[in-house]
C-alpha atoms as a PDB file:
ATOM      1  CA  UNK A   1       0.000   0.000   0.000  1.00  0.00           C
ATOM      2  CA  UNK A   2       1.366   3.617  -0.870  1.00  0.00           C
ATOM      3  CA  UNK A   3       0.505   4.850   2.430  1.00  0.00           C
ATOM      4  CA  UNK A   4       2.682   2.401   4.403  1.00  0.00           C
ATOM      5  CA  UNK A   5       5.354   2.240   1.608  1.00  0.00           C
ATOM      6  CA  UNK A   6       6.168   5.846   2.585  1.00  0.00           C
ATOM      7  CA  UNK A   7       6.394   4.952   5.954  1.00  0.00           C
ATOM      8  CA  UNK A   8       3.228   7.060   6.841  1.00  0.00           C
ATOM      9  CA  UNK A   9       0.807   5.788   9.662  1.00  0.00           C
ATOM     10  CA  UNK A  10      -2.301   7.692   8.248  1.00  0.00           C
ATOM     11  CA  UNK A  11      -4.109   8.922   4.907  1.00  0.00           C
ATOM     12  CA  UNK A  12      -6.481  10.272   2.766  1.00  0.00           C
ATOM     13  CA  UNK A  13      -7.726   9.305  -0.643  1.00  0.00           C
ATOM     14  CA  UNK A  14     -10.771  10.606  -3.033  1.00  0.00           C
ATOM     15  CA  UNK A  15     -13.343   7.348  -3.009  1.00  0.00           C
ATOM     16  CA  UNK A  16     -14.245   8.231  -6.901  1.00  0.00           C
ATOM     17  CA  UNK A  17     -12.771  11.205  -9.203  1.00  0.00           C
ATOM     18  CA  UNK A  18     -12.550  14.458  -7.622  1.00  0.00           C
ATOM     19  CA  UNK A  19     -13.477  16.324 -10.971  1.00  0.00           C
ATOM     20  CA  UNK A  20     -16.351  14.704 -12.423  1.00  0.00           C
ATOM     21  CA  UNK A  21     -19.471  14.718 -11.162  1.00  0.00           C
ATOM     22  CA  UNK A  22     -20.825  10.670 -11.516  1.00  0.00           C
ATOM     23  CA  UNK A  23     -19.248   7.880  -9.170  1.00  0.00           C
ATOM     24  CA  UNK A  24     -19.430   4.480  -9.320  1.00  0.00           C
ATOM     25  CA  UNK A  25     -19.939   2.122  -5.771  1.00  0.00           C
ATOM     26  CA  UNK A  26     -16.194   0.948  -4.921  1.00  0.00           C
ATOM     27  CA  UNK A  27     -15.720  -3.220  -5.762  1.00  0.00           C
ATOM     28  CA  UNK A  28     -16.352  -5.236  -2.512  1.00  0.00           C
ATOM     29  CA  UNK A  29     -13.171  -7.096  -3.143  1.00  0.00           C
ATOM     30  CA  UNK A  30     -11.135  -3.457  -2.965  1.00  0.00           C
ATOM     31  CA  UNK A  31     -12.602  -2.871  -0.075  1.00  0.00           C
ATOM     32  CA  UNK A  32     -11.816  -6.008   1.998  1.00  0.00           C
ATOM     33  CA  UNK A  33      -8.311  -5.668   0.514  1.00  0.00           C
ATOM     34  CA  UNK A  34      -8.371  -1.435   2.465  1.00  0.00           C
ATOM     35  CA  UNK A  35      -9.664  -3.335   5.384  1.00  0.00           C
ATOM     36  CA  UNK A  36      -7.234  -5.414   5.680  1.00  0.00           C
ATOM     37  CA  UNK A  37      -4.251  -3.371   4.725  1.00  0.00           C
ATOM     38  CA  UNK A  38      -5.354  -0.897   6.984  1.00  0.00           C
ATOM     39  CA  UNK A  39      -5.375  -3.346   9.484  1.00  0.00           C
ATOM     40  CA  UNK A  40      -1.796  -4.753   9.039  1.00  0.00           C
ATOM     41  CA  UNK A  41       0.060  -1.407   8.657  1.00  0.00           C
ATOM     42  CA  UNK A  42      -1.886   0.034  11.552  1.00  0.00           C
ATOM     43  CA  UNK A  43      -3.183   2.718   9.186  1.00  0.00           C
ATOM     44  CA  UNK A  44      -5.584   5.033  11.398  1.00  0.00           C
ATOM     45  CA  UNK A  45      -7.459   7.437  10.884  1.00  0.00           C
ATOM     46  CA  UNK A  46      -8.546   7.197   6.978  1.00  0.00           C
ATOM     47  CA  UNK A  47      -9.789  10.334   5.870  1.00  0.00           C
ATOM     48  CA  UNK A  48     -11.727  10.353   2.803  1.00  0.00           C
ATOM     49  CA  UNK A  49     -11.940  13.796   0.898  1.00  0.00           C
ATOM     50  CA  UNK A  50     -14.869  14.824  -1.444  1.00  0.00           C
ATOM     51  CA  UNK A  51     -14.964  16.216  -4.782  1.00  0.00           C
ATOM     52  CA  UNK A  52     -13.690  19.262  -5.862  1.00  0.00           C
ATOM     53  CA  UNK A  53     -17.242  20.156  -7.070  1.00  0.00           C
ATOM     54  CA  UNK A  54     -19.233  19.875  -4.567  1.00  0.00           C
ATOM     55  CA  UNK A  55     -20.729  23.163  -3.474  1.00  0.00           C
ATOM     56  CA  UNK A  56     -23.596  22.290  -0.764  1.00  0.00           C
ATOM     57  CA  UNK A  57     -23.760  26.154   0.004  1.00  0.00           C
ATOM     58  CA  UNK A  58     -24.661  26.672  -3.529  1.00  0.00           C
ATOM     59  CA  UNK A  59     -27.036  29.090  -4.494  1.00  0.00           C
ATOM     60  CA  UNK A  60     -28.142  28.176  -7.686  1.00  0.00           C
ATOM     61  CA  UNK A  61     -30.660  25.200  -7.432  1.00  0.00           C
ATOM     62  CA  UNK A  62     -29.257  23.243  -9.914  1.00  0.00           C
ATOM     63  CA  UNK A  63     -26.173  22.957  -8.295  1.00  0.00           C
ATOM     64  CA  UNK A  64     -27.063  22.598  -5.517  1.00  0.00           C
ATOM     65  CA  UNK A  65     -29.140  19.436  -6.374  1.00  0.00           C
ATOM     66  CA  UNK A  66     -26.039  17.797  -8.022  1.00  0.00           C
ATOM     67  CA  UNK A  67     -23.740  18.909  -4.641  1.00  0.00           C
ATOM     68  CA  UNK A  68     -26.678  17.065  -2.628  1.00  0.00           C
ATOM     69  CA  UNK A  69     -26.785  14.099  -4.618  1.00  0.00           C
ATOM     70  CA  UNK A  70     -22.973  13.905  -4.521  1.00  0.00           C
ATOM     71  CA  UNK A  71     -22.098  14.350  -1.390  1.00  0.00           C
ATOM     72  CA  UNK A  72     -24.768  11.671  -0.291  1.00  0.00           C
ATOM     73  CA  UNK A  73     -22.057   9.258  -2.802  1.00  0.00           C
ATOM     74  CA  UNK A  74     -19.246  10.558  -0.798  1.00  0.00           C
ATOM     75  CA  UNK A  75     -20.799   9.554   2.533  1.00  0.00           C
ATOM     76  CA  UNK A  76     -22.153   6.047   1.626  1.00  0.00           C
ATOM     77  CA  UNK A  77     -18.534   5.236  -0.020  1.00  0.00           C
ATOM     78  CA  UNK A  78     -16.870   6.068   3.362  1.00  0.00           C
ATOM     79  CA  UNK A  79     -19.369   4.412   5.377  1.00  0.00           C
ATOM     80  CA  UNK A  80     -18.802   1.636   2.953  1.00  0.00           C
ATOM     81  CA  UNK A  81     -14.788   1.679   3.240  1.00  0.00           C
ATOM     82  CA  UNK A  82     -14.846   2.688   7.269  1.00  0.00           C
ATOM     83  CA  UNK A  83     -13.375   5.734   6.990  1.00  0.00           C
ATOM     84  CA  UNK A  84     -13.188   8.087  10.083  1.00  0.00           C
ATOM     85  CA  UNK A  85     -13.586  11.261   8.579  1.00  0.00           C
ATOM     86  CA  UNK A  86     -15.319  13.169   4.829  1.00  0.00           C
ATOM     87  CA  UNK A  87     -13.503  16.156   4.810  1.00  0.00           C
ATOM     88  CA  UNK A  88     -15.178  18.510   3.179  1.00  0.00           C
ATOM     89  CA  UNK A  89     -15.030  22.116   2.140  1.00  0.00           C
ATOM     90  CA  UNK A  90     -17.426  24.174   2.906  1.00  0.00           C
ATOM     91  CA  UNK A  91     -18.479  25.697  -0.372  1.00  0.00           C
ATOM     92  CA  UNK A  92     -18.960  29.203  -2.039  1.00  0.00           C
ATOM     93  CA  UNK A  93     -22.362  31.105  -0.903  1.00  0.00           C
ATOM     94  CA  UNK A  94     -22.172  33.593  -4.347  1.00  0.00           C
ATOM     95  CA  UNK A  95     -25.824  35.336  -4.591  1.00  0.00           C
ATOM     96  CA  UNK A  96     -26.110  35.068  -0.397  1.00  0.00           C
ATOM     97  CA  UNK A  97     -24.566  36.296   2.479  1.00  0.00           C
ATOM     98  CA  UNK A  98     -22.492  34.285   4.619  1.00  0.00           C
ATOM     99  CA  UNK A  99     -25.479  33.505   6.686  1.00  0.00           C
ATOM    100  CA  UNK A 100     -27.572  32.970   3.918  1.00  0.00           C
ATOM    101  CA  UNK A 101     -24.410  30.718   2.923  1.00  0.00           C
ATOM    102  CA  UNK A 102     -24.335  28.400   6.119  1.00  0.00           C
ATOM    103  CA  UNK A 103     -28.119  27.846   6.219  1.00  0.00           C
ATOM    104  CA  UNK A 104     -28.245  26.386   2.357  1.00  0.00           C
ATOM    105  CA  UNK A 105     -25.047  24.306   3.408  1.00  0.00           C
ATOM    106  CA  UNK A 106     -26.685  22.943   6.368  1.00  0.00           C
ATOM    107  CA  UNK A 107     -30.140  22.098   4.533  1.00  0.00           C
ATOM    108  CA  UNK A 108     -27.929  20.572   1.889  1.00  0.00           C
ATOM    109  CA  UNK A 109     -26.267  18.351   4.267  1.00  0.00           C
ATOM    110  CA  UNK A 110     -28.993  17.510   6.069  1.00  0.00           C
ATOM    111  CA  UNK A 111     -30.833  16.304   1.980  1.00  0.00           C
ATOM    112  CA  UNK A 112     -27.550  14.085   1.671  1.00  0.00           C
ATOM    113  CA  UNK A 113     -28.000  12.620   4.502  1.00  0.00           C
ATOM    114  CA  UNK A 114     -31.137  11.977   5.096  1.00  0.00           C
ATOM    115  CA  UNK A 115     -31.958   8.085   5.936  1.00  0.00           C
ATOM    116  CA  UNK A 116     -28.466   7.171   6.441  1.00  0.00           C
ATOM    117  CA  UNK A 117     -26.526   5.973   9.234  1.00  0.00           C
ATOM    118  CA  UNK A 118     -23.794   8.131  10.124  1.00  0.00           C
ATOM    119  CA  UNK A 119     -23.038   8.035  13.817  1.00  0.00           C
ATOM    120  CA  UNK A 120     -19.682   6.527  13.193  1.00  0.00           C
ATOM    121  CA  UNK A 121     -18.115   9.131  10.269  1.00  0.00           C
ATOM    122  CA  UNK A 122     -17.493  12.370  11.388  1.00  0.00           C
ATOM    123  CA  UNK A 123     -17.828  15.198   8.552  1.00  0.00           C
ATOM    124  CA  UNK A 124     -14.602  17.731   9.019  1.00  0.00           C
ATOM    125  CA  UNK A 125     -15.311  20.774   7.588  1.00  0.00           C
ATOM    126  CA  UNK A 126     -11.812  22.564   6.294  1.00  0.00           C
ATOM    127  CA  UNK A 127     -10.868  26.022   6.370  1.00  0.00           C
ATOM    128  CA  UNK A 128     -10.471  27.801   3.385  1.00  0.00           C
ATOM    129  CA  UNK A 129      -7.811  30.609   1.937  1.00  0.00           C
ATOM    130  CA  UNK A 130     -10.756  32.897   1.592  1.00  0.00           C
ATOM    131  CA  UNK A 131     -10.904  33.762  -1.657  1.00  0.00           C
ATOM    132  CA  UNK A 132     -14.367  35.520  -3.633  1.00  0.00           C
ATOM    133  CA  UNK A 133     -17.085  34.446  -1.494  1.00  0.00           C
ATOM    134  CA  UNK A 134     -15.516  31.208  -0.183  1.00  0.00           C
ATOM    135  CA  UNK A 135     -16.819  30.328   3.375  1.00  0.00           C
ATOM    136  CA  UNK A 136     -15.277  29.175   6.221  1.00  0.00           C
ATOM    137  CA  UNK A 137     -11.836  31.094   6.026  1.00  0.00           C
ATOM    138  CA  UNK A 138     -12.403  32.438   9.514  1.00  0.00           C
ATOM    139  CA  UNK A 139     -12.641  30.079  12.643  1.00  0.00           C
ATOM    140  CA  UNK A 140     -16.220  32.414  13.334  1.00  0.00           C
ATOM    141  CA  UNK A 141     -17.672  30.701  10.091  1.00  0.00           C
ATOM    142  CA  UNK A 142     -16.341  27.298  10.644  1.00  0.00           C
ATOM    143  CA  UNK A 143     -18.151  27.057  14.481  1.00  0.00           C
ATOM    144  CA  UNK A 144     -21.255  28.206  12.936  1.00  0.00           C
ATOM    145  CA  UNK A 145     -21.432  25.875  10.411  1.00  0.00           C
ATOM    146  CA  UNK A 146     -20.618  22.954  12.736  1.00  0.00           C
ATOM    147  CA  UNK A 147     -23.485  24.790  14.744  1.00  0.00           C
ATOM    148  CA  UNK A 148     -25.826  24.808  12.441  1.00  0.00           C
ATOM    149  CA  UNK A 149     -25.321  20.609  11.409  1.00  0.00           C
ATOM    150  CA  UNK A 150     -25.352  20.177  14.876  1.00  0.00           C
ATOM    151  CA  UNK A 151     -27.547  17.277  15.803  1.00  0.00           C
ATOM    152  CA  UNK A 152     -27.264  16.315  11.989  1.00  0.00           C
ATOM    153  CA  UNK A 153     -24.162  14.624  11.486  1.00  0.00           C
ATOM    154  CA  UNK A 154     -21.002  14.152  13.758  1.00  0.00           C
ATOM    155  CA  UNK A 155     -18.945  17.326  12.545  1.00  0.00           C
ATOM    156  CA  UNK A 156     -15.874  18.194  13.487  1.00  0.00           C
ATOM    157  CA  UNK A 157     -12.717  20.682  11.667  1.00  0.00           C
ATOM    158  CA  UNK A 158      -9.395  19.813   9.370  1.00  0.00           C
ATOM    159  CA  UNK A 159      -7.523  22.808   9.538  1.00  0.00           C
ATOM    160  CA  UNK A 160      -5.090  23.229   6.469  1.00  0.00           C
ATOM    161  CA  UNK A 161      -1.324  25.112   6.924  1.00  0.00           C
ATOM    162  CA  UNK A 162      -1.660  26.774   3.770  1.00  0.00           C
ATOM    163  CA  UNK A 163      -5.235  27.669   4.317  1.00  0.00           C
ATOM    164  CA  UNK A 164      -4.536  29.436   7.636  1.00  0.00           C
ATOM    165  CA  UNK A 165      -1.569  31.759   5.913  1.00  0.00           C
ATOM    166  CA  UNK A 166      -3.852  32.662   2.980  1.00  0.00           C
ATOM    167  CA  UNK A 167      -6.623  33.585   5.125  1.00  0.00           C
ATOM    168  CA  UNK A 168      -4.437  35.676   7.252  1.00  0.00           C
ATOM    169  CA  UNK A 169      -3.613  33.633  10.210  1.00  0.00           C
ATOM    170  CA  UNK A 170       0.221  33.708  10.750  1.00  0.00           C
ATOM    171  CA  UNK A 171       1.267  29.863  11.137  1.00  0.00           C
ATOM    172  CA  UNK A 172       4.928  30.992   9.998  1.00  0.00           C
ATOM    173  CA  UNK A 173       6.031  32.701  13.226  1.00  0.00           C
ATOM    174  CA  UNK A 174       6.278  31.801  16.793  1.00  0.00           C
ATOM    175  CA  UNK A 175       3.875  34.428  18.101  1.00  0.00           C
ATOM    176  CA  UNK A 176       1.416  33.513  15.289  1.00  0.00           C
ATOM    177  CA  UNK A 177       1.395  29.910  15.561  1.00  0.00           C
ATOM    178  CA  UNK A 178       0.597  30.945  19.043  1.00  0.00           C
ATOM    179  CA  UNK A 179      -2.591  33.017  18.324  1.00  0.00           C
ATOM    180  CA  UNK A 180      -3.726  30.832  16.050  1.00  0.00           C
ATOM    181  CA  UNK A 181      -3.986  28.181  18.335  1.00  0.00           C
ATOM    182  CA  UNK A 182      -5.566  29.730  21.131  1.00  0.00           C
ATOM    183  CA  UNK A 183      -7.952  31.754  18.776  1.00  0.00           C
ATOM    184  CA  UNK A 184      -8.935  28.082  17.207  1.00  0.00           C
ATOM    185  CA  UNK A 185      -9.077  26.408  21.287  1.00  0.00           C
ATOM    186  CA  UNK A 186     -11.090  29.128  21.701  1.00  0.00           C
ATOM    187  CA  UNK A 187     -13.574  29.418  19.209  1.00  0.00           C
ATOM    188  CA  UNK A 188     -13.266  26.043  17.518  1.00  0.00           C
ATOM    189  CA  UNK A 189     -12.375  23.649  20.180  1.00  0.00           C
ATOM    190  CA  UNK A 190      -9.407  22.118  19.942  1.00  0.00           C
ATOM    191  CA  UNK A 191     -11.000  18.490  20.905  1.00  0.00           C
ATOM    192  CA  UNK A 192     -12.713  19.417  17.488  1.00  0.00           C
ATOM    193  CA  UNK A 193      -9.919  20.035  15.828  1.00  0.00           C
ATOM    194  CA  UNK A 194      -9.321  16.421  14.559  1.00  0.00           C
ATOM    195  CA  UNK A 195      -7.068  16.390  10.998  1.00  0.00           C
ATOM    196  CA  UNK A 196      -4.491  18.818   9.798  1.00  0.00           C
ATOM    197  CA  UNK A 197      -3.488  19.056   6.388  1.00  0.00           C
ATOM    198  CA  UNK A 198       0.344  20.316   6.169  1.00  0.00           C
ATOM    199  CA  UNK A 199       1.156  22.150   3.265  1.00  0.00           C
ATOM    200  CA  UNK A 200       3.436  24.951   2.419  1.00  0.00           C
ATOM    201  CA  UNK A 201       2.161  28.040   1.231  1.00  0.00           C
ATOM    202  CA  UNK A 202       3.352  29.736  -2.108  1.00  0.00           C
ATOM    203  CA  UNK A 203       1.464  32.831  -1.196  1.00  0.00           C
ATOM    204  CA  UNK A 204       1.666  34.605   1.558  1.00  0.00           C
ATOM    205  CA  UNK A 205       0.207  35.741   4.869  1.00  0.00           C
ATOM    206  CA  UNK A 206      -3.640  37.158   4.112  1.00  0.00           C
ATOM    207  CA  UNK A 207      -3.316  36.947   0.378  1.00  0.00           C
ATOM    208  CA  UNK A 208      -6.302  34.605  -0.109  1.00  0.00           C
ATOM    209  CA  UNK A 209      -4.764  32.897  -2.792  1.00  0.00           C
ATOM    210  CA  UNK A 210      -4.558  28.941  -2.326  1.00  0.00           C
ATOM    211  CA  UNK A 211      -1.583  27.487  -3.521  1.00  0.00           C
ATOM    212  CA  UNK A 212       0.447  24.989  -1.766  1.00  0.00           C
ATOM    213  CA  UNK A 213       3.604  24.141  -1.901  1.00  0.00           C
ATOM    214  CA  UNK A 214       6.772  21.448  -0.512  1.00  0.00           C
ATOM    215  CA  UNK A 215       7.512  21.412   2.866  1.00  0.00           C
ATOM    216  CA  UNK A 216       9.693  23.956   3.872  1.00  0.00           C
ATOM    217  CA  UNK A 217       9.942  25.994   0.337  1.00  0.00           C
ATOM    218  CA  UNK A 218       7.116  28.428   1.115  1.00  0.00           C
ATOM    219  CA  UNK A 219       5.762  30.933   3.287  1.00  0.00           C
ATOM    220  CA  UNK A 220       6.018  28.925   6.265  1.00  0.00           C
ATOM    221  CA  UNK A 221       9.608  27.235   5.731  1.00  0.00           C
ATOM    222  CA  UNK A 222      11.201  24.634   7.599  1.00  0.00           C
ATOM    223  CA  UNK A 223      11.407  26.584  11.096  1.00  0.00           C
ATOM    224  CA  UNK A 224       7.421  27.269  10.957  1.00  0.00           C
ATOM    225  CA  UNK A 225       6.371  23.812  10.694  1.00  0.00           C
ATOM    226  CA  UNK A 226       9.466  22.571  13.098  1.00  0.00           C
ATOM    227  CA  UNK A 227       6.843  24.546  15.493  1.00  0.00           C
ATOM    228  CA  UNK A 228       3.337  23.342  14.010  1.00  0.00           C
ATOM    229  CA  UNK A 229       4.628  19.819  14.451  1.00  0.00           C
ATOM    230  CA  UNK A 230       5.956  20.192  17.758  1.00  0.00           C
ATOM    231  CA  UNK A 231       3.470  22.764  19.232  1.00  0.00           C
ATOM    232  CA  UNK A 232       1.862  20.365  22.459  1.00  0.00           C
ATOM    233  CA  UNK A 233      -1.588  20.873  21.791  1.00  0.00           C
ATOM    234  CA  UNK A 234      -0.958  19.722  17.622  1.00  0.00           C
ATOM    235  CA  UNK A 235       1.727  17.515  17.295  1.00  0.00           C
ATOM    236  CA  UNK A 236      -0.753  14.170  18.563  1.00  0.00           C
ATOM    237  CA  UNK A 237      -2.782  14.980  15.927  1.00  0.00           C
ATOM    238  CA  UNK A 238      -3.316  13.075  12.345  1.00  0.00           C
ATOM    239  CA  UNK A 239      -1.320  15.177   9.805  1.00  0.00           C
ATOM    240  CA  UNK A 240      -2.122  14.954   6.157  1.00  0.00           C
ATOM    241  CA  UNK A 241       0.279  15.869   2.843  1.00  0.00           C
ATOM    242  CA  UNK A 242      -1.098  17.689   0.269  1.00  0.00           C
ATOM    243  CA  UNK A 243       1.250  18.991  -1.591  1.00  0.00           C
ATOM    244  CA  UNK A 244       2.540  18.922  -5.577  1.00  0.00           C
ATOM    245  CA  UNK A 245       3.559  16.007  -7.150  1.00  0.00           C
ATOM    246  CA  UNK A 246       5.786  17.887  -9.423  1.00  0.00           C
ATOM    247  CA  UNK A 247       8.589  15.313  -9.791  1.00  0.00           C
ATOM    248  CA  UNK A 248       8.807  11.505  -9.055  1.00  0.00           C
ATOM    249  CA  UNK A 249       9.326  11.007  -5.069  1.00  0.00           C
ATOM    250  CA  UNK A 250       7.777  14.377  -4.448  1.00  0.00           C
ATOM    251  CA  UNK A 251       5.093  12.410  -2.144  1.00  0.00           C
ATOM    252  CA  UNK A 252       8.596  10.588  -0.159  1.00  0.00           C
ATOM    253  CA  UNK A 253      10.506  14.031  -0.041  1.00  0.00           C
ATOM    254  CA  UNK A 254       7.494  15.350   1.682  1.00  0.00           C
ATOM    255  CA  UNK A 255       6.784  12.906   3.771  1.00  0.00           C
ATOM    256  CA  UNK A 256      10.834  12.490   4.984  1.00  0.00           C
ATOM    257  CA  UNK A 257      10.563  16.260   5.292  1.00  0.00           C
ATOM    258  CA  UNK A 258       7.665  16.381   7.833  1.00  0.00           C
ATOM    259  CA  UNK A 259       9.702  12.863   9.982  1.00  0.00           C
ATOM    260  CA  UNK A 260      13.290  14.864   9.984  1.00  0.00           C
ATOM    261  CA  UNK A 261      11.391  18.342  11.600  1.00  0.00           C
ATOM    262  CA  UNK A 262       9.733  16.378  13.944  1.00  0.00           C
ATOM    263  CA  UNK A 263      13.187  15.290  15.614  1.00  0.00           C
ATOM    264  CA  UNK A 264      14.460  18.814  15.601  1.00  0.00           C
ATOM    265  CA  UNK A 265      13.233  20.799  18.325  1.00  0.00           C
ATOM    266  CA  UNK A 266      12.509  24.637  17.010  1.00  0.00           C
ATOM    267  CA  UNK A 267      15.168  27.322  17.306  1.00  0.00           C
ATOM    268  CA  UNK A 268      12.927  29.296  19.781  1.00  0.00           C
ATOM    269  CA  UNK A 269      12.611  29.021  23.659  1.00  0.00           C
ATOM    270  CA  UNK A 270       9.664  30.673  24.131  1.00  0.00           C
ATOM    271  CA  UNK A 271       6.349  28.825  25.939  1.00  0.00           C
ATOM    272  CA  UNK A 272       3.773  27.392  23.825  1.00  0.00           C
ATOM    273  CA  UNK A 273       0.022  27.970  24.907  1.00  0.00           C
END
């Protein structure tokens, strides 16, 4: 399996394309073969991520009724496969306010879901860079969207490194990393808080522009995650590469990258909170 081949303990996959809009039910045989792989590398959690076009804040009703009836795919695969968590993001309200926004997402989710049994997936709803009327780039619109599912769906957050910088929260420095963190304790729980995706950012700080890049060779550089991975209240939690696969062994670089900053302790001396 790639996962373990890279000497990773977790992962995430797409359960059917990310850019097209039909999926077909994964074999049964495939399945048992996860299962059991998962099993004998230890492989925990699986994340499962859903398609790129899914917009369950959407507006326009057509849309809308295609985000509904894929995002009811996306769940039944990873009931189907046992994953932990559907990340998912949480979609562009154009022709609403954010409010307006977080209601359609919620009545969305709630069409998708209706009649299944989903007690043991949790939904993570990921933070966005921000950009044209993206939600959920602010920890404010993230709680109240896992507010307003509330009661739904297990919901929880996957917070991603690039995401935070593009949206404005500094990750790169010492004093930001520490802001951030209380700021998402605070207003996201951190208990909530379940996934991180770690991924360099090729723009930077506030630019809303989502663009990831290696570890190390963006806006947060080596130093900035040496702190993400060893801040106490992040580095027990599941973290997830998404970065380019520009070259063969990208995925291994990555992955080596993330192992060797975990054994260094960062440069500063100053208390974590």
């Amino acid at each position: 399996m790639t996962a373990a081949g890279l000497g990773a303990n977790t992962f995430q996959i797409f359960s059917a394309s990310p850019r097209m809009w039909r999926a077909r039910d994964p074999d049964p045989d495939q399945i048992r073969l996860l299962r059991a792989a998962r099993e004998r590398y230890d492989l925990t959690p699986l994340s499962i991520h859903d398609s790129y076009l899914i917009n369950l804040a959407a507006a326009d009703p057509g849309v809308r009724a295609k985000s509904v009836e894929a995002f009811r795919g996306e769940v039944r695969r990873a009931l189907a496969m046992g994953a932990e968590y559907l990340v998912a993001h949480p979609g562009s309200c154009g022709g609403q306010d954010a409010e307006g926004g977080v209601r359609t997402l919620a009545e969305s989710l709630r069409a998708a879901i209706h009649g299944l049994k989903v007690k043991h997936l949790m939904v993570l709803f990921e933070n966005t860079a921000g950009g044209g009327t993206l939600l959920g780039a602010s920890f404010e619109e993230l709680r109240l969207i896992r507010e307003a599912v509330a009661g739904d769906v297990p919901a929880g957050f996957c917070l991603d490194t690039a995401h935070c910088v593009a949206a404005g929260y500094d990750v790169a420095s010492a004093e930001g990393l520490r802001s951030t963190v209380r700021d998402a304790g605070r207003i996201l729980g951190l208990e909530n808080v379940r996934l991180i995706h770690a991924n360099d950012s090729k723009a930077p700080v506030g630019s809303r522009l989502d663009r990831h890049e290696h570890i190390g060779a963006g806006f947060i550089g080596e130093e900035g995650f040496r702190r993400i991975l060893a801040h106490p209240k992040l580095r027990a939690k599941p973290f997830i590469l998404e970065t380019p696969q520009d070259r063969e062994g990208d995925d291994r670089r990555d992955v080596e990258s993330l192992k060797r900053l975990c054994r260094k302790r960062p440069t500063t001396t100053k208390r974590s909170n």
